[in-house]
N, C-alpha and C. Protein backbone atom coordinates (compact mmCIF):
# COMPACT_ATOMS: atom_id res chain seq x y z
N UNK A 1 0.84 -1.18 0.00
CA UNK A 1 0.00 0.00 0.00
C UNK A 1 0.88 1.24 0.00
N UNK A 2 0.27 2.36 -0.90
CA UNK A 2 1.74 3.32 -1.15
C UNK A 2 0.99 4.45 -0.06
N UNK A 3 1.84 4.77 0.26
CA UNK A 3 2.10 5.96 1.66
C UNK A 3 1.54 7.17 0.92
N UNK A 4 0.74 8.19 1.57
CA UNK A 4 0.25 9.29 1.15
C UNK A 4 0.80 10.26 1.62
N UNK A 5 1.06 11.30 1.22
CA UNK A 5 1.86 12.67 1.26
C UNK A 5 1.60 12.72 2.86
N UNK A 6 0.31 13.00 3.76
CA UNK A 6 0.43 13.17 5.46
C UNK A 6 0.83 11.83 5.95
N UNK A 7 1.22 10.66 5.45
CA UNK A 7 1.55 9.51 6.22
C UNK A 7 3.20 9.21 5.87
N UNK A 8 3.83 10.18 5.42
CA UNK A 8 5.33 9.86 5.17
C UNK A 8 5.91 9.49 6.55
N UNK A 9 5.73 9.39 7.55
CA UNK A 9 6.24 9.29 8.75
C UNK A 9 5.63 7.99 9.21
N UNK A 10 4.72 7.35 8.38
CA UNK A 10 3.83 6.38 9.49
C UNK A 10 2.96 6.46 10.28
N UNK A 11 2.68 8.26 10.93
CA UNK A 11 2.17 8.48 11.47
C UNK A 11 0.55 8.86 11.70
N UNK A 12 0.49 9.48 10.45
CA UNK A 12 -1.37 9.85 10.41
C UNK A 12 -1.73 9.36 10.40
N UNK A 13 -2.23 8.00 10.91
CA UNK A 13 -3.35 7.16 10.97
C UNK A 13 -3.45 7.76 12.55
N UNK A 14 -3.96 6.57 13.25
CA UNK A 14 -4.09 6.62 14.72
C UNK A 14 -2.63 6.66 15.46
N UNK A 15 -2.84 7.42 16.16
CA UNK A 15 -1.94 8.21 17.31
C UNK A 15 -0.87 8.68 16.81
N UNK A 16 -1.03 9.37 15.85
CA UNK A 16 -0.19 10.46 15.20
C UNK A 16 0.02 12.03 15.97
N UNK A 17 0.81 12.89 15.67
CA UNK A 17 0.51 14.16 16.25
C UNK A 17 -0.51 14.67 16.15
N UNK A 18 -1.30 15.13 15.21
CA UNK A 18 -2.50 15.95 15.36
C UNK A 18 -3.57 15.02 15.78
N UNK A 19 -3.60 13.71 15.94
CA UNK A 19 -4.70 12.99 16.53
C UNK A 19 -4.60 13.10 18.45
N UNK A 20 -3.49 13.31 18.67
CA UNK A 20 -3.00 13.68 19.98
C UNK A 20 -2.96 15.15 20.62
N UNK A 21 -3.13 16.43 19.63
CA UNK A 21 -3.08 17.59 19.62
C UNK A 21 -4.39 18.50 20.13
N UNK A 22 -4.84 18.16 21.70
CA UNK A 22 -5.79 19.16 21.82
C UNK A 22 -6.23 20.22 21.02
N UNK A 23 -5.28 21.25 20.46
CA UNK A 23 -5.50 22.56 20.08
C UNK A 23 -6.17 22.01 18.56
N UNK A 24 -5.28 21.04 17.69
CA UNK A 24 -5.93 20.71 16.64
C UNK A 24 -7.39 20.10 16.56
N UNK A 25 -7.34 19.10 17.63
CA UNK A 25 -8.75 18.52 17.86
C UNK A 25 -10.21 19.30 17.80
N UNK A 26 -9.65 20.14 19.19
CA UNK A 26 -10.55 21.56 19.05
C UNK A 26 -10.97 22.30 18.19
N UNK A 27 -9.99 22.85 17.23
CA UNK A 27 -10.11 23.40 15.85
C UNK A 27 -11.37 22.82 15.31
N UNK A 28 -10.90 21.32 15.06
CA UNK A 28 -11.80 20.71 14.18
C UNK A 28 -13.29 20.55 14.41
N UNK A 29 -13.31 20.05 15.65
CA UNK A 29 -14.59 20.26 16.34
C UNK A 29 -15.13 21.59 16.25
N UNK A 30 -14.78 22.72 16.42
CA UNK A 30 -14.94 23.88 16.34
C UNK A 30 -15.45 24.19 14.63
N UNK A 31 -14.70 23.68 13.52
CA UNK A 31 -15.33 23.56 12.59
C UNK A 31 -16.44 22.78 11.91
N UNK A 32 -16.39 21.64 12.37
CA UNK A 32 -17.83 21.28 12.46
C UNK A 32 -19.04 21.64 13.12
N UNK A 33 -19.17 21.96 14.14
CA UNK A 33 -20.06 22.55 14.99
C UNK A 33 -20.51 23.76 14.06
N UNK A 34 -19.80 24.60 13.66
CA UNK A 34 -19.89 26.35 13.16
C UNK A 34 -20.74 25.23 12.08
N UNK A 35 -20.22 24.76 10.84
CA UNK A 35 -20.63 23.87 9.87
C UNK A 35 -22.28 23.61 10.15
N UNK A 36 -22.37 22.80 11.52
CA UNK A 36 -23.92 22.33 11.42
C UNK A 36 -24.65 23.74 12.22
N UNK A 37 -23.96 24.44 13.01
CA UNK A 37 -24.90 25.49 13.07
C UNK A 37 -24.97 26.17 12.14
N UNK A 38 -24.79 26.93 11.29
CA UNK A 38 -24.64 27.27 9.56
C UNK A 38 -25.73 26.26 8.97
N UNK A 39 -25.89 25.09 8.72
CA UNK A 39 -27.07 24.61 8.28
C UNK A 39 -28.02 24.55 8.81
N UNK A 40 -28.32 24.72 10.20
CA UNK A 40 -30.03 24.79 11.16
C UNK A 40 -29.90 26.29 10.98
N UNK A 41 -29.20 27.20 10.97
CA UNK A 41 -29.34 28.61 10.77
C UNK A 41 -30.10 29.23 9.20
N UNK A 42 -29.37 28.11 8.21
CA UNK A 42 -29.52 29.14 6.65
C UNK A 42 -29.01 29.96 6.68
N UNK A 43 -28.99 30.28 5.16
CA UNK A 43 -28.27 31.51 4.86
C UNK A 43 -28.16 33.41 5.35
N UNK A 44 -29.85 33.14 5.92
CA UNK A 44 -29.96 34.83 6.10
C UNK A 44 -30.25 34.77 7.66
N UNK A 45 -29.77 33.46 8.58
CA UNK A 45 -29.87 33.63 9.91
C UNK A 45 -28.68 34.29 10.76
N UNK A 46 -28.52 34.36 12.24
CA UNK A 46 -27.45 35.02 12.56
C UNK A 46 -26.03 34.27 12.95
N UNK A 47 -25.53 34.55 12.79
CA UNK A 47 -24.43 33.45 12.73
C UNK A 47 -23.95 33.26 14.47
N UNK A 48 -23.25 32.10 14.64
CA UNK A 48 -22.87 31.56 15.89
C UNK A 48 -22.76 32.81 17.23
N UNK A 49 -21.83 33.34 16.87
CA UNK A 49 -21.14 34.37 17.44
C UNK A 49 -22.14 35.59 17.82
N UNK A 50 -22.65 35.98 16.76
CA UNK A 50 -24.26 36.96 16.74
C UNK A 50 -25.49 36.72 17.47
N UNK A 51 -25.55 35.23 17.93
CA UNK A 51 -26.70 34.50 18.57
C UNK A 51 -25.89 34.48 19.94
N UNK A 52 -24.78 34.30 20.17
CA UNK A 52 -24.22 34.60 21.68
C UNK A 52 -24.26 35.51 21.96
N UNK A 53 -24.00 36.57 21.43
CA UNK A 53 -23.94 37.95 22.27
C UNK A 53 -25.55 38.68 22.24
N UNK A 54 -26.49 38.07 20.94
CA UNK A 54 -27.85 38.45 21.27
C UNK A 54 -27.98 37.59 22.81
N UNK A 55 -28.30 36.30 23.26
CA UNK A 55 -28.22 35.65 24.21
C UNK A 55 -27.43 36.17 25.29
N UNK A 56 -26.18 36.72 25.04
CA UNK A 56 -25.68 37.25 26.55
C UNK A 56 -26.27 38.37 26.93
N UNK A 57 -26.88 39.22 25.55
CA UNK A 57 -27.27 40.42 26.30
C UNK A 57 -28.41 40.36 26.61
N UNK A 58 -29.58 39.21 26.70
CA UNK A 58 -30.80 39.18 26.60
C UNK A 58 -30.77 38.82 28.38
N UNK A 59 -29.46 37.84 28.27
CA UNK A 59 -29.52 37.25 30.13
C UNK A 59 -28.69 38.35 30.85
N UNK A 60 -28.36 38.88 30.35
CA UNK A 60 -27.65 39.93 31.63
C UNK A 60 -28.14 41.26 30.81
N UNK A 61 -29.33 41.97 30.91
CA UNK A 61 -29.94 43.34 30.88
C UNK A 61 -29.18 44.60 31.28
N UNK A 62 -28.53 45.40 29.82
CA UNK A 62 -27.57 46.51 30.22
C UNK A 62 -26.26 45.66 30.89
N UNK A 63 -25.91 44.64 30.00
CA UNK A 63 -23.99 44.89 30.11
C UNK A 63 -23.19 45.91 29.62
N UNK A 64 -22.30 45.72 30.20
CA UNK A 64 -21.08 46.82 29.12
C UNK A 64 -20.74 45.94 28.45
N UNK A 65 -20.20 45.96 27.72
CA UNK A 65 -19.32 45.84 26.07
C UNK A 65 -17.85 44.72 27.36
N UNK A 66 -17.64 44.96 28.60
CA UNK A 66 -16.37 44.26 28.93
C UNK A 66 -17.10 43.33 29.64
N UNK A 67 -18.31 42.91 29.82
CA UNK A 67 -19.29 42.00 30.57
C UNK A 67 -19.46 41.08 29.44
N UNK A 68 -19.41 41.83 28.03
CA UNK A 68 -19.87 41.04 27.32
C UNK A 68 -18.61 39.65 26.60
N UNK A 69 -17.61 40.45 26.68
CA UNK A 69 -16.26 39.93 26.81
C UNK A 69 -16.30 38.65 27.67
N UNK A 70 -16.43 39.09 28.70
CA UNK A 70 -16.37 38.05 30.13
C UNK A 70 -17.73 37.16 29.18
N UNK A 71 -18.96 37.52 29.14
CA UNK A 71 -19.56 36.46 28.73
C UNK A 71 -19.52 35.23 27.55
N UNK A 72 -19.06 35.61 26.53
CA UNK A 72 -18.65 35.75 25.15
C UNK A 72 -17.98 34.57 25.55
N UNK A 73 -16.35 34.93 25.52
CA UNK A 73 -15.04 34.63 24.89
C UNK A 73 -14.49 35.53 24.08
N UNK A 74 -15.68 36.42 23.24
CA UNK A 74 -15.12 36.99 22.02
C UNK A 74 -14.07 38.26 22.25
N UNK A 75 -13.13 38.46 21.98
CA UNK A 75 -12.33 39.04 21.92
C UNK A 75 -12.75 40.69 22.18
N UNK A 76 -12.08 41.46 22.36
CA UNK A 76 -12.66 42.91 22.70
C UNK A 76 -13.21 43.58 21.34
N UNK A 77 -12.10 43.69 20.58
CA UNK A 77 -11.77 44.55 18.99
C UNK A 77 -13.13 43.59 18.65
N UNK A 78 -13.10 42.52 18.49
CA UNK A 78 -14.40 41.96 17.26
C UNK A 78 -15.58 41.92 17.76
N UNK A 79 -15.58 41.99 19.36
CA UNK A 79 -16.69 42.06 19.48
C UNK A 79 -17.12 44.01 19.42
N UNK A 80 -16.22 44.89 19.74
CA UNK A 80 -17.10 45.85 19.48
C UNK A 80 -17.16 46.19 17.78
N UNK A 81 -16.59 45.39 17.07
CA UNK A 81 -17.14 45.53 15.61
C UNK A 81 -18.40 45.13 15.64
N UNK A 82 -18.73 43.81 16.59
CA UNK A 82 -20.16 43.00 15.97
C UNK A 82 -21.33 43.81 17.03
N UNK A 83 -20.79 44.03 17.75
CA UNK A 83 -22.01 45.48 18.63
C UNK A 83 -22.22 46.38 18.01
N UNK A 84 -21.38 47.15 16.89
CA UNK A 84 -21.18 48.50 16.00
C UNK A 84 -22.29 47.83 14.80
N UNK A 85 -22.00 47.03 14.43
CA UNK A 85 -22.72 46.42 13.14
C UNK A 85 -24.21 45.79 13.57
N UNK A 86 -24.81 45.19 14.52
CA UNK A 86 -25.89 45.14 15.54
C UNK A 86 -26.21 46.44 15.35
N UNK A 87 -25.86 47.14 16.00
CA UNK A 87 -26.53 48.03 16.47
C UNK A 87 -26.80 48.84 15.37
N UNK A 88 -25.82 48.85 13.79
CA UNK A 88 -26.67 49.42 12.48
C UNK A 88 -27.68 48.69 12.09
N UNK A 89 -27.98 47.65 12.72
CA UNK A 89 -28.86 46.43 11.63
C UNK A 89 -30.44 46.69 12.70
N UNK A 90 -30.19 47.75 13.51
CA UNK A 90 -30.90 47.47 14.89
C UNK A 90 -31.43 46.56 15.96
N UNK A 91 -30.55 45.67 16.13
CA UNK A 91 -30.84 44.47 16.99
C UNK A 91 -30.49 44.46 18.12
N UNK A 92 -29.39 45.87 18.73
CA UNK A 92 -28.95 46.46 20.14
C UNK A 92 -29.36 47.90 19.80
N UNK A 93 -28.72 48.34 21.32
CA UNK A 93 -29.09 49.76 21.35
C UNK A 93 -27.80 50.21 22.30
N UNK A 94 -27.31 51.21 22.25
CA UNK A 94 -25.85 51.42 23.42
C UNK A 94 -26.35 52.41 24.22
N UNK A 95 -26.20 52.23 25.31
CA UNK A 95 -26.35 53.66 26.39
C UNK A 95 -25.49 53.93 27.72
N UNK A 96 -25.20 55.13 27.94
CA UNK A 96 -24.33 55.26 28.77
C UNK A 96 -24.47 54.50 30.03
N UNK A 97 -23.53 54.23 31.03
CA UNK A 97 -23.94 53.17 32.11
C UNK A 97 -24.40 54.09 33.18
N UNK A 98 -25.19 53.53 34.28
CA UNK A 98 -25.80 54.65 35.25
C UNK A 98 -24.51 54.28 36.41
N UNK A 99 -24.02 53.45 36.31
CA UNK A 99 -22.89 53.16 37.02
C UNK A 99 -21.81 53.69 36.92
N UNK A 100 -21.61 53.94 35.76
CA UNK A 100 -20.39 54.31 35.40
C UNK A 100 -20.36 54.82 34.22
N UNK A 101 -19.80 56.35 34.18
CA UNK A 101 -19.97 57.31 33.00
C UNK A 101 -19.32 57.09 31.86
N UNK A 102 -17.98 55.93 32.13
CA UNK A 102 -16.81 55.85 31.17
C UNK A 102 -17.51 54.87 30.51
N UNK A 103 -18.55 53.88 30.90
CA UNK A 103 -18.88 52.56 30.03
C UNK A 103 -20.24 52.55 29.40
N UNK A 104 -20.23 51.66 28.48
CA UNK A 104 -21.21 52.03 28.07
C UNK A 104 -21.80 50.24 28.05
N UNK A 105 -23.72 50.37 28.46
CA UNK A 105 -24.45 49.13 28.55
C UNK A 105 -24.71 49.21 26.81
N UNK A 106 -25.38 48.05 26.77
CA UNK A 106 -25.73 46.98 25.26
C UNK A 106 -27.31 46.41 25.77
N UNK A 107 -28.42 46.53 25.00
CA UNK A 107 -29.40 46.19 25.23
C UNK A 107 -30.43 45.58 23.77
N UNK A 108 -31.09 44.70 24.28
CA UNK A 108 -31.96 44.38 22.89
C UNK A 108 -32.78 45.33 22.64
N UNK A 109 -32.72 45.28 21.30
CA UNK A 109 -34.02 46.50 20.97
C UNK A 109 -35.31 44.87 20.79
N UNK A 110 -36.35 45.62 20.19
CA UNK A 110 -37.52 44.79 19.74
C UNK A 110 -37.24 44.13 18.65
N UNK A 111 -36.56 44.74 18.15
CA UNK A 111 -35.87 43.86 16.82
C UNK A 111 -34.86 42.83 17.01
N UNK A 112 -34.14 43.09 17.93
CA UNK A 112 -32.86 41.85 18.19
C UNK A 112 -33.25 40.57 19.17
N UNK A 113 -34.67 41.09 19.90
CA UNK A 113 -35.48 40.45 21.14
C UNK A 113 -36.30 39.25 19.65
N UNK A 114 -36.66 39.84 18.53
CA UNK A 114 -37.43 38.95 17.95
C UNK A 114 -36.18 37.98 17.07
N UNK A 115 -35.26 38.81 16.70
CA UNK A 115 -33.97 37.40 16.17
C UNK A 115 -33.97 36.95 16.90
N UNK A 116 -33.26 36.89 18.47
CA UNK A 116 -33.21 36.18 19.20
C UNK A 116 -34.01 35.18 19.46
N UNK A 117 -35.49 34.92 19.09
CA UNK A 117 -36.78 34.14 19.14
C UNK A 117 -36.66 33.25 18.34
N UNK A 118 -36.44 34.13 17.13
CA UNK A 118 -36.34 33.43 15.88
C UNK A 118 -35.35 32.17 15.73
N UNK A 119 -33.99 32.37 16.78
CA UNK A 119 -32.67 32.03 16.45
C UNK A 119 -32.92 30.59 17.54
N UNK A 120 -33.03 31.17 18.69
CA UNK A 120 -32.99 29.70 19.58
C UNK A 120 -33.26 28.96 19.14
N UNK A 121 -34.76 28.59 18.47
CA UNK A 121 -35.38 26.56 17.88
C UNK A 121 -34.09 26.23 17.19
N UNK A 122 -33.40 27.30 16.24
CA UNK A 122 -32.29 27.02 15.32
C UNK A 122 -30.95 26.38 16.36
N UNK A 123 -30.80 27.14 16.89
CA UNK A 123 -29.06 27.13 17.98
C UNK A 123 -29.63 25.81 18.48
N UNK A 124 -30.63 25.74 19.25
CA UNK A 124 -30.95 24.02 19.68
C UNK A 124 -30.56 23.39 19.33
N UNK A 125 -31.27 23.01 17.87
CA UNK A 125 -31.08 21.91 16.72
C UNK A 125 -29.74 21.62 16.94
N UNK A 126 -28.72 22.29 16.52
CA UNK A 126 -28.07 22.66 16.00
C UNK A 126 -26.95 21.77 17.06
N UNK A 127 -26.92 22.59 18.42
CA UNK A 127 -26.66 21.77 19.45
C UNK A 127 -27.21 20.41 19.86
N UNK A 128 -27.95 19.69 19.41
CA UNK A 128 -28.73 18.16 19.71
C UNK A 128 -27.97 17.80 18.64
N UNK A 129 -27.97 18.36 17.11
CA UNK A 129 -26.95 17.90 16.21
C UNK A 129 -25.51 17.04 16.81
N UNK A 130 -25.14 18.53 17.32
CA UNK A 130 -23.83 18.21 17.88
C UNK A 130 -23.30 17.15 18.54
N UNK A 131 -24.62 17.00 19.99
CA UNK A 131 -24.22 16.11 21.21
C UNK A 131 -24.36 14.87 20.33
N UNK A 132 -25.54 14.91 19.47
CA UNK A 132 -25.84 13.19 19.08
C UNK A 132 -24.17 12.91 17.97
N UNK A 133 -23.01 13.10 18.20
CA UNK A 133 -22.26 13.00 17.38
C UNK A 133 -21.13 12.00 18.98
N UNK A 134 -22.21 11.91 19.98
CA UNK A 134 -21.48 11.58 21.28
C UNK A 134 -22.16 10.12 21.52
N UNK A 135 -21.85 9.02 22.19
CA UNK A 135 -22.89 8.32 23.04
C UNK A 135 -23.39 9.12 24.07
N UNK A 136 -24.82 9.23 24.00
CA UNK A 136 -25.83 9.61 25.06
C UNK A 136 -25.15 9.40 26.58
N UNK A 137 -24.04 8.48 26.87
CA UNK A 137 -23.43 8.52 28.27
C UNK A 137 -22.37 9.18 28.33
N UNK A 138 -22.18 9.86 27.13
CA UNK A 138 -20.64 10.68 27.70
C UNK A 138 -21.28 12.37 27.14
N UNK A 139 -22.07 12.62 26.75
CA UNK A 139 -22.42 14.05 26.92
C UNK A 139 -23.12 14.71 27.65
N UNK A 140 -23.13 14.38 28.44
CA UNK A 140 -23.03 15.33 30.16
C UNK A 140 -21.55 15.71 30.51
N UNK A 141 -20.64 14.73 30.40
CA UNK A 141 -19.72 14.95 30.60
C UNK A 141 -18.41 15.53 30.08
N UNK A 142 -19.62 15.57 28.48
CA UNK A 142 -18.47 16.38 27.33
C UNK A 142 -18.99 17.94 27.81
N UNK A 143 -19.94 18.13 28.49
CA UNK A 143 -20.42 19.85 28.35
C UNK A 143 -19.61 20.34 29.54
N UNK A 144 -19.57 19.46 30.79
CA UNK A 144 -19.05 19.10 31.52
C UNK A 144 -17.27 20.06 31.75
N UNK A 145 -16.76 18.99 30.82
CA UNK A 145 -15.36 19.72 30.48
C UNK A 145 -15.14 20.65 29.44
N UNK A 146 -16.15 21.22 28.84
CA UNK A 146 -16.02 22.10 27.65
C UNK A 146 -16.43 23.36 28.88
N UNK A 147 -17.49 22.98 29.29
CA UNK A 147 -17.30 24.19 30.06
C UNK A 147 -16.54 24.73 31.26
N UNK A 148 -15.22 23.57 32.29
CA UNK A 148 -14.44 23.98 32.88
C UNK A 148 -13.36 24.64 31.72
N UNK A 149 -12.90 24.08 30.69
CA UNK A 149 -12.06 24.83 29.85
C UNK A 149 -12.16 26.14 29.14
N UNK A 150 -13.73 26.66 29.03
CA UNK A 150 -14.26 28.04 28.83
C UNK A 150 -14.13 29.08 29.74
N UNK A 151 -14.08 28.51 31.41
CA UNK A 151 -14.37 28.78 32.06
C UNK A 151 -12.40 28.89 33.13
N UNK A 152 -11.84 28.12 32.52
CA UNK A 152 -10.71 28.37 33.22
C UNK A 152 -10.03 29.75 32.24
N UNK A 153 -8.90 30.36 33.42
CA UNK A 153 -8.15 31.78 32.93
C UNK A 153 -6.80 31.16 32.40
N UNK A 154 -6.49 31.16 31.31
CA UNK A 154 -5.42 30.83 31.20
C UNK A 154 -3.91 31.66 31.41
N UNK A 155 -4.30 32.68 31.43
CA UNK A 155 -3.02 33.61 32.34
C UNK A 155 -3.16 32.63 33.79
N UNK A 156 -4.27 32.58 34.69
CA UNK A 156 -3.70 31.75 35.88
C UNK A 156 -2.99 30.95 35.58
N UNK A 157 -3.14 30.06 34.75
CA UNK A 157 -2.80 28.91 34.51
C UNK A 157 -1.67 28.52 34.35
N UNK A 158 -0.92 29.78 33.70
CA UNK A 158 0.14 29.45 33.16
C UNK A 158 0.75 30.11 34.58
N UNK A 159 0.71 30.68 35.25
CA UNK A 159 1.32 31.44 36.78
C UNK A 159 1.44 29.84 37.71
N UNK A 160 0.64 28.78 37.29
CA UNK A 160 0.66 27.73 38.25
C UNK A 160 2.13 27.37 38.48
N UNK A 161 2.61 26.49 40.30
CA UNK A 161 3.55 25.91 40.25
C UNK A 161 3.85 25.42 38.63
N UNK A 162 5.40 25.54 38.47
CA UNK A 162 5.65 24.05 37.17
C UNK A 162 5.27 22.47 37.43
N UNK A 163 5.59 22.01 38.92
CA UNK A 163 5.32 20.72 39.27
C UNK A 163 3.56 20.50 38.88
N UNK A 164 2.38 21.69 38.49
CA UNK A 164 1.13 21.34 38.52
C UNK A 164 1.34 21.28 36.81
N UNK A 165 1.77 21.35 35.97
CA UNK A 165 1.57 21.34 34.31
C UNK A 165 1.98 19.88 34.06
N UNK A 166 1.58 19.74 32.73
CA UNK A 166 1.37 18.41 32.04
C UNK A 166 2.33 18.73 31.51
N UNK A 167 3.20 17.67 31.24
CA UNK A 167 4.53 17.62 30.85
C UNK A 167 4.42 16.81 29.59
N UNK A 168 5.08 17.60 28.17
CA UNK A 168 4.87 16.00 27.48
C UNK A 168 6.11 15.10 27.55
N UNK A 169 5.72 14.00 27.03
CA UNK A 169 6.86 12.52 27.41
C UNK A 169 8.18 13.01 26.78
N UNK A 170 8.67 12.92 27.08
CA UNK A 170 10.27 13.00 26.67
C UNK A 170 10.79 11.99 26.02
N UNK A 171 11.82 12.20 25.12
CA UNK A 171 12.25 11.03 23.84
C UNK A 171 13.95 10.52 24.39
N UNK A 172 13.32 8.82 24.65
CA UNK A 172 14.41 8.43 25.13
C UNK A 172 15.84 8.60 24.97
N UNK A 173 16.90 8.45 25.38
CA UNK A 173 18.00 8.59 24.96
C UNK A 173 18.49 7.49 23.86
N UNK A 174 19.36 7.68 23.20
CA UNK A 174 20.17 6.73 22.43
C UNK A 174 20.75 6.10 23.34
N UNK A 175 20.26 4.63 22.33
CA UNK A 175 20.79 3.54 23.50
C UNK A 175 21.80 2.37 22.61
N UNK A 176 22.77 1.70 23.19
CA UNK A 176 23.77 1.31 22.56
C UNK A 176 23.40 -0.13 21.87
N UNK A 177 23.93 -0.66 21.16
CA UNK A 177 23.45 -2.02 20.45
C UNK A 177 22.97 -3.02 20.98
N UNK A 178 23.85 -2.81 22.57
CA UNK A 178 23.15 -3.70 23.19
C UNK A 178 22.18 -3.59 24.45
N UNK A 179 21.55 -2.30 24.14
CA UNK A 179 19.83 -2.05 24.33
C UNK A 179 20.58 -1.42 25.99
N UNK A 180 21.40 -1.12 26.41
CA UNK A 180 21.81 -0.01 27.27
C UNK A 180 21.66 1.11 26.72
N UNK A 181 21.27 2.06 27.66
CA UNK A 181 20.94 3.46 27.44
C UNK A 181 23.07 3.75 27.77
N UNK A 182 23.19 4.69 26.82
CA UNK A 182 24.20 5.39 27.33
C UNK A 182 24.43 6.59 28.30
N UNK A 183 25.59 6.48 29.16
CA UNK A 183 25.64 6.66 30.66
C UNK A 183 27.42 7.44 30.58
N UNK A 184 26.42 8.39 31.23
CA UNK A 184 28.39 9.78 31.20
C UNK A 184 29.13 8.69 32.15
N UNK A 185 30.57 8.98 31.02
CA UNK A 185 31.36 9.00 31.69
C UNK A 185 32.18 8.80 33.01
N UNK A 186 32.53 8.04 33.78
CA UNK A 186 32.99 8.54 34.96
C UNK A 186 34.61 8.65 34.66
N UNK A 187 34.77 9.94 35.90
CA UNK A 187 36.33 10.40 36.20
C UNK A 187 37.09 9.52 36.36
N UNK A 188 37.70 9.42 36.39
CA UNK A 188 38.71 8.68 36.89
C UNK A 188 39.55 9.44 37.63
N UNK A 189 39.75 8.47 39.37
CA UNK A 189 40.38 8.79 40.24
C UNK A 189 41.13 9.84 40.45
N UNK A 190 42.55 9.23 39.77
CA UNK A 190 43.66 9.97 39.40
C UNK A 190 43.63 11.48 38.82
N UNK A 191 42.23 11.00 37.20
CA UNK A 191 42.59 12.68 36.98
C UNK A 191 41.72 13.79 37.38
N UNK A 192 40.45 12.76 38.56
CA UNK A 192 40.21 14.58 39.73
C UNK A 192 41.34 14.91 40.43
N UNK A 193 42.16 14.30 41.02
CA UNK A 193 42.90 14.58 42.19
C UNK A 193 44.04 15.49 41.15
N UNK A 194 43.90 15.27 39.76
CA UNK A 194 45.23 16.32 38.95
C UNK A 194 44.18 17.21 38.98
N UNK A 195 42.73 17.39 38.47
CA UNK A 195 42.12 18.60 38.38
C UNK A 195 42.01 19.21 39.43
């Protein structure tokens, strides 16, 4: 059987690097998911990202724009693009905070209150899509850890002791023909007592 351009190593089948690669895994999952929400959505619905922050701002009434951050994930810069662009399409409304003069709250108008209506039966689907891609006994437990990992800071994280991080395996040493690992050197007597 002739080797394909990603299997020159032997490796891409099972337990290759990217089959072992959280960050890649994620990706992918991450692209499928967007994928089947994109099809329970259609073409002229709101996309993933647009249905979260309608949803964050619907459950927390008058956030700021850095609440919405905290709620999100979404980044600061894109999300106040997608609040700027909302709020031309009229589906928010911005107003100064009564709390605080420097910030400004995010609110549904009647128009973003009825996408939002519109959008949930869709985001459902969309999500039942998803889980049924699980056995029924391990998705409790996939939301489970998707949401301690949403939910952890990764600046803490990385501040942790070193003894608390996952280490990856280390690649044995070269070992001699006859299946000994090779082993420094020792001094000899004589030439510490010259050093």
């Amino acid at each position: 059987m002739a080797k394909t351009k990603g299997d020159k190593d032997g490796k891409a089948g099972h337990g290759g690097v990217l089959e072992r690669s959280p960050s890649h895994l994620l990706h992918r999952v991450l692209q499928l998911a967007l994928d089947i929400y994109t099809e329970e959505s259609g073409a002229t619905g709101v996309t993933q990202r647009q249905f979260a922050v309608l949803a964050a701002v619907a459950e927390n009434e008058g956030v700021t724009q850095t609440g919405l951050v905290r709620a999100t994930g979404i980044d600061r810069s894109t999300l106040a693009d997608m609040v700027a662009r909302m709020i031309a399409k009229g589906h928010l409304e911005r107003q100064r905070s009564d709390l605080d003069a420097r910030a400004n709250t995010v609110r549904l108008t009647p128009a973003g209150a009825a996408v939002l209506e519109e959008s949930r039966p869709k985001a459902a689907m969309a999500d039942s899509r998803i889980l049924a891609l699980l056995k029924p006994s391990k998705r409790e437990g996939f939301l489970e850890l998707l949401g301690e990992m949403a939910a952890s800071d990764v600046h803490a994280a990385e501040a942790e002791p070193k003894a608390k991080k996952i280490k990856a395996p280390k690649a044995d040493k070269p070992a001699h023909k006859d299946g000994k690992k090779d082993k420094k050197p020792k001094k000899d007597k004589a030439a510490k007592k010259a050093a």
